[in-house]
N, C-alpha and C. Protein backbone atom coordinates (compact mmCIF):
# COMPACT_ATOMS: atom_id res chain seq x y z
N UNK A 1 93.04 143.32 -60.15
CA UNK A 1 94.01 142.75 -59.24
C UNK A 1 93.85 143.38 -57.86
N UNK A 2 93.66 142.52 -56.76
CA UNK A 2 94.09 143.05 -55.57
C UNK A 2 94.85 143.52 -54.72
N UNK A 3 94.78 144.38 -54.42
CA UNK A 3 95.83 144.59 -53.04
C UNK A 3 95.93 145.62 -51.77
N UNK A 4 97.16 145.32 -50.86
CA UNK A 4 96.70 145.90 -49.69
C UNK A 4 97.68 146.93 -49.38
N UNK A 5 97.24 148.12 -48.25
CA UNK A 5 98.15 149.37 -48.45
C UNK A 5 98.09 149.55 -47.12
N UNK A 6 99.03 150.15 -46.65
CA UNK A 6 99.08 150.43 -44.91
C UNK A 6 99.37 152.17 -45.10
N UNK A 7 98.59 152.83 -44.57
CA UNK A 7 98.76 154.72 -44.58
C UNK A 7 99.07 154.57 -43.14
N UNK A 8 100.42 155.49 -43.00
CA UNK A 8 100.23 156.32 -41.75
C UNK A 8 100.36 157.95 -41.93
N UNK A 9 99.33 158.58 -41.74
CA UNK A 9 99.53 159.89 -41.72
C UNK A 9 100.27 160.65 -40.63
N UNK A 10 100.50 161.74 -40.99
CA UNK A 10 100.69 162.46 -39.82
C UNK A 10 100.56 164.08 -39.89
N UNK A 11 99.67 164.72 -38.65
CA UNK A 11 99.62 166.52 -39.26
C UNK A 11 98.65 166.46 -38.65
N UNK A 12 97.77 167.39 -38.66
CA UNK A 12 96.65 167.98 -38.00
C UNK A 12 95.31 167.20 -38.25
N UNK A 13 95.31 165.65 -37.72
CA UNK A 13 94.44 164.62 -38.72
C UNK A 13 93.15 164.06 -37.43
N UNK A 14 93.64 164.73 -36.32
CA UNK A 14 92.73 163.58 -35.41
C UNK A 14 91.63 164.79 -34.83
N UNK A 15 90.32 164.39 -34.93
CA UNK A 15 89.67 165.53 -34.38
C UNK A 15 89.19 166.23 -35.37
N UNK A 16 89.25 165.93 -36.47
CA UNK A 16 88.97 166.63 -38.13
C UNK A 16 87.84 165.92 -38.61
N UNK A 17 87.64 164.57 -38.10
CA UNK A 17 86.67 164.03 -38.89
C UNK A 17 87.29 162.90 -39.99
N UNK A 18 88.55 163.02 -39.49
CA UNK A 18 89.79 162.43 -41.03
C UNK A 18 88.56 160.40 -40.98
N UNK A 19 88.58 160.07 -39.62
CA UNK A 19 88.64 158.33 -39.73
C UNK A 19 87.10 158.66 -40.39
N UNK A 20 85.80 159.24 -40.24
CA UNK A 20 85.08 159.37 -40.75
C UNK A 20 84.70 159.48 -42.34
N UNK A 21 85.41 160.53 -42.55
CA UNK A 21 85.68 160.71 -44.37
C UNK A 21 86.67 159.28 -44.85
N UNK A 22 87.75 158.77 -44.25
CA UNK A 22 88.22 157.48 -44.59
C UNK A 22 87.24 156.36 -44.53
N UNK A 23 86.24 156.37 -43.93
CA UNK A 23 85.38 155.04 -43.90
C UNK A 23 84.26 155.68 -44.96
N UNK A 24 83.70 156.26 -45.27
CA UNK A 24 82.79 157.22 -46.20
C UNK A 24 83.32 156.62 -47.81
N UNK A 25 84.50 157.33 -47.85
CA UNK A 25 85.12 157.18 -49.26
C UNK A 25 85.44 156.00 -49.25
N UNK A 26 85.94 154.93 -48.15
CA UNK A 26 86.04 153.68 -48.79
C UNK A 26 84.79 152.92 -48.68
N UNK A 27 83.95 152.88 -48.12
CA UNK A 27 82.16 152.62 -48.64
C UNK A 27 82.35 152.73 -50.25
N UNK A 28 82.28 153.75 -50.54
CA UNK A 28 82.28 154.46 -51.43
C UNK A 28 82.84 153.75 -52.97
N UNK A 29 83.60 153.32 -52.80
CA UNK A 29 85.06 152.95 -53.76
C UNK A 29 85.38 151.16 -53.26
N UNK A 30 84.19 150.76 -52.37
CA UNK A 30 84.26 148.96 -52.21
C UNK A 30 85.27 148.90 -52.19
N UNK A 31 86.51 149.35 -50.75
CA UNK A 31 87.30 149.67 -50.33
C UNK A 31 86.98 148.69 -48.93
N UNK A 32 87.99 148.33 -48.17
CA UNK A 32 87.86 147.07 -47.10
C UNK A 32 89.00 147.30 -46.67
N UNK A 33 89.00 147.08 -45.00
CA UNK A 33 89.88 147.53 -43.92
C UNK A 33 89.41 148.12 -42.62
N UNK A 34 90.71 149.25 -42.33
CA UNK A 34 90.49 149.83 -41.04
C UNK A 34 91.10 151.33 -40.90
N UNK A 35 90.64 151.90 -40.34
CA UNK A 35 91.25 153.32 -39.97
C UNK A 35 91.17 153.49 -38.26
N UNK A 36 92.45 154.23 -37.65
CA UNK A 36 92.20 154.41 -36.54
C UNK A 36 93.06 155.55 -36.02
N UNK A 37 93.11 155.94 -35.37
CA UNK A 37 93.86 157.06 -34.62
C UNK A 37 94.73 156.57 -33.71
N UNK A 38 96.15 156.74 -33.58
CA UNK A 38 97.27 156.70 -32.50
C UNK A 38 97.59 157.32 -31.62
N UNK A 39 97.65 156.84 -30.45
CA UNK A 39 98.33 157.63 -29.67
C UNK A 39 99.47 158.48 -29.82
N UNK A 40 100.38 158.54 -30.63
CA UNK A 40 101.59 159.47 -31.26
C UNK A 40 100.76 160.60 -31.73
N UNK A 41 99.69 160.57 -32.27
CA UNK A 41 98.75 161.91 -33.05
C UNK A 41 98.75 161.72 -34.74
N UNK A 42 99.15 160.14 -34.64
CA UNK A 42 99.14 160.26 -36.78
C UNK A 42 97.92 159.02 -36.50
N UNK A 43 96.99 159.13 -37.85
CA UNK A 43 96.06 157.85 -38.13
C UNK A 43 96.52 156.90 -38.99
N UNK A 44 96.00 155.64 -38.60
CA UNK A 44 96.85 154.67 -39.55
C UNK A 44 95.69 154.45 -40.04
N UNK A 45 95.70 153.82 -41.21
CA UNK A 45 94.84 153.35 -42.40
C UNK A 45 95.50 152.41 -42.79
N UNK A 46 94.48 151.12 -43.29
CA UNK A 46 95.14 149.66 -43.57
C UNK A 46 93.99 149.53 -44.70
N UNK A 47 94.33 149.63 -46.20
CA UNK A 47 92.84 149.47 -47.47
C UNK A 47 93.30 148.16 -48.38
N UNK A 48 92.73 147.40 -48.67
CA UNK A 48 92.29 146.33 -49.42
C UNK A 48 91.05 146.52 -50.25
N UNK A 49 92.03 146.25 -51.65
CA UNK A 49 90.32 146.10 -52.54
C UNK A 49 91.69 146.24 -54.11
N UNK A 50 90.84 146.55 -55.34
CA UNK A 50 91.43 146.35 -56.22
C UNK A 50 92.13 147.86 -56.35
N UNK A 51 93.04 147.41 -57.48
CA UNK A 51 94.14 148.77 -57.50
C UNK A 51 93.97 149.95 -58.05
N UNK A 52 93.10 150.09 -58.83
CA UNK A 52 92.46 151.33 -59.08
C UNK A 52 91.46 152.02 -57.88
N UNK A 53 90.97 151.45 -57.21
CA UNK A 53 90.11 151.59 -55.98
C UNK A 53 90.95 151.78 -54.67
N UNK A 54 92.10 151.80 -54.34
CA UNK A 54 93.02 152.19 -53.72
C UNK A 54 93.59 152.97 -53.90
N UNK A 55 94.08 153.16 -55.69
CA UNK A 55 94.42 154.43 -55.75
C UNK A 55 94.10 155.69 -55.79
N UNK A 56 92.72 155.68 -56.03
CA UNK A 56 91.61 156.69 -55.88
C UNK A 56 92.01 157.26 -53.74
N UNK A 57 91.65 155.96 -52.98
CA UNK A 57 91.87 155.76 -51.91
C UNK A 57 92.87 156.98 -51.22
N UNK A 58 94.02 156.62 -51.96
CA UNK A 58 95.53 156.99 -51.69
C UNK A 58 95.30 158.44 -51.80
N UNK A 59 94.87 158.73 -53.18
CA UNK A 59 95.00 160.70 -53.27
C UNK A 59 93.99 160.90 -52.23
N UNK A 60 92.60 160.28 -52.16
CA UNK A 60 91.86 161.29 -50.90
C UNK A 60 92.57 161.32 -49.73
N UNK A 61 92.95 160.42 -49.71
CA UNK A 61 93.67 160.44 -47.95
C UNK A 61 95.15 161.21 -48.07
N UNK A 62 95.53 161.85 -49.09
CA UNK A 62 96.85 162.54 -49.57
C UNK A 62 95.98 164.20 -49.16
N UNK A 63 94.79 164.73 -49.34
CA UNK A 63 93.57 165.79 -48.71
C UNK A 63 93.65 165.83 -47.62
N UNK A 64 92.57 164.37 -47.65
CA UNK A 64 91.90 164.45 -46.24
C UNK A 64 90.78 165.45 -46.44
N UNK A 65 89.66 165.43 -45.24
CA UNK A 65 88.69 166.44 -45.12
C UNK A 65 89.05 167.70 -44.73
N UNK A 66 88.07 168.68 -45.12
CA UNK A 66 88.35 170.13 -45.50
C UNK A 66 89.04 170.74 -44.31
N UNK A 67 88.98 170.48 -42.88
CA UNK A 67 90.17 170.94 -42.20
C UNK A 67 91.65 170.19 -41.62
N UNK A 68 91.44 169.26 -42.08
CA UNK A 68 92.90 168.68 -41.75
C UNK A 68 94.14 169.27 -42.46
N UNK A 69 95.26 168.97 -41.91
CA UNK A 69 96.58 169.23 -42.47
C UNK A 69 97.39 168.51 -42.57
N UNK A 70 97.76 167.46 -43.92
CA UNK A 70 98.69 166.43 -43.89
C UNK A 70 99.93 167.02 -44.13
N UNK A 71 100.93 166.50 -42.96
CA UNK A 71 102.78 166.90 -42.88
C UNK A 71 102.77 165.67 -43.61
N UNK A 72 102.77 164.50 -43.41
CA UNK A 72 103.61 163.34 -44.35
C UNK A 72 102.88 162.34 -44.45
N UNK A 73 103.07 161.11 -45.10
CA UNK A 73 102.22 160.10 -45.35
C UNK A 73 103.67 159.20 -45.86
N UNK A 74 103.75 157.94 -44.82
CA UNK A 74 104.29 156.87 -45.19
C UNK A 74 103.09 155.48 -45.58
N UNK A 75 103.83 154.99 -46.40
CA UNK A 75 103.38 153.91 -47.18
C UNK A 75 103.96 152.64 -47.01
N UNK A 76 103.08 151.71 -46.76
CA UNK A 76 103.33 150.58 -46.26
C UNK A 76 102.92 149.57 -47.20
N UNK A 77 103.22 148.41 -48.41
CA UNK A 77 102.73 147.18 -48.65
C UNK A 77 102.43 146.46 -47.68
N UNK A 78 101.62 145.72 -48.16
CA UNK A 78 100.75 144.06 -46.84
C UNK A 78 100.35 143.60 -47.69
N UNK A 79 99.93 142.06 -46.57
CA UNK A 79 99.88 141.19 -47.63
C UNK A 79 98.23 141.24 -47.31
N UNK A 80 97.68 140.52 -48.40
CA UNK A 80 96.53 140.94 -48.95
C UNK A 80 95.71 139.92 -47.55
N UNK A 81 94.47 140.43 -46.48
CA UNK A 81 93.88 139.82 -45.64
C UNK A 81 92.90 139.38 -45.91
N UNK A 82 91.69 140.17 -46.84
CA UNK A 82 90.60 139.40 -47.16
C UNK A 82 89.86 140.20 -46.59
N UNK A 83 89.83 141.55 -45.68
CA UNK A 83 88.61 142.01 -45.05
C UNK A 83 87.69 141.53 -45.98
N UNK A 84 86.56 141.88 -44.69
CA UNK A 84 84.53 142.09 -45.64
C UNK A 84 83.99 143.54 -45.15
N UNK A 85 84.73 143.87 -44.72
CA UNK A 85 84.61 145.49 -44.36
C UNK A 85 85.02 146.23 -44.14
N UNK A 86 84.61 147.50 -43.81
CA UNK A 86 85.56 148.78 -43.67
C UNK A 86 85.29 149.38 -41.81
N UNK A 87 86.20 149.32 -41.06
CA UNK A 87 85.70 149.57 -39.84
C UNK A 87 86.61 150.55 -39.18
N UNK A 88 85.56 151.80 -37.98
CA UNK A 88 86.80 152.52 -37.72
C UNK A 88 87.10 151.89 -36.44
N UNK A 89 88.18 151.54 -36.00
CA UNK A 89 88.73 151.25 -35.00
C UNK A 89 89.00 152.08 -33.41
N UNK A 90 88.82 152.01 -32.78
CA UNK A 90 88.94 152.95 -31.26
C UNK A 90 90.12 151.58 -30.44
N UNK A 91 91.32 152.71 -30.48
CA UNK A 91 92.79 152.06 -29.22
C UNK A 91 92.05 152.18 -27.99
């Protein structure tokens, strides 16, 4: 079954390498979407693909790469878009 997840992190995430390891692992896990960095200082993440493959998704990005520091993570449902890929985004 499919479906779609909206992450916004927030903590010591930009400048870590975080949108990098998010596009990596969702390669990885035929994972589809976007990751990008905000101007506020949290990254949003938007993943589509099936639900075991998101949830895998969900705990890495609950990490993150070896120097980041996640304060919180809100969770967002969406409705399912259809990406064909995984792309990092630049605001």
């Amino acid at each position: 079954m499919k479906k779609s997840i909206r992450l916004y992190i927030s903590g010591t995430v930009q400048g870590m390498f975080f949108r990098g390891f998010v596009k990596e692992n969702a390669e990885k896990y035929n994972v589809k979407g976007f990751v990008r960095n905000l101007d506020d200082g949290r990254v949003e993440i938007f993943l589509e693909g099936d639900n075991k493959d998101i949830e895998k998704m969900v705990e890495l990005c609950k990490k993150g790469p070896k120097h980041a520091e996640i304060r919180s993570i809100e969770f967002k449902e969406e409705k399912f878009q259809d990406f064909k890929t995984f792309k990092i985004l630049h605001i």
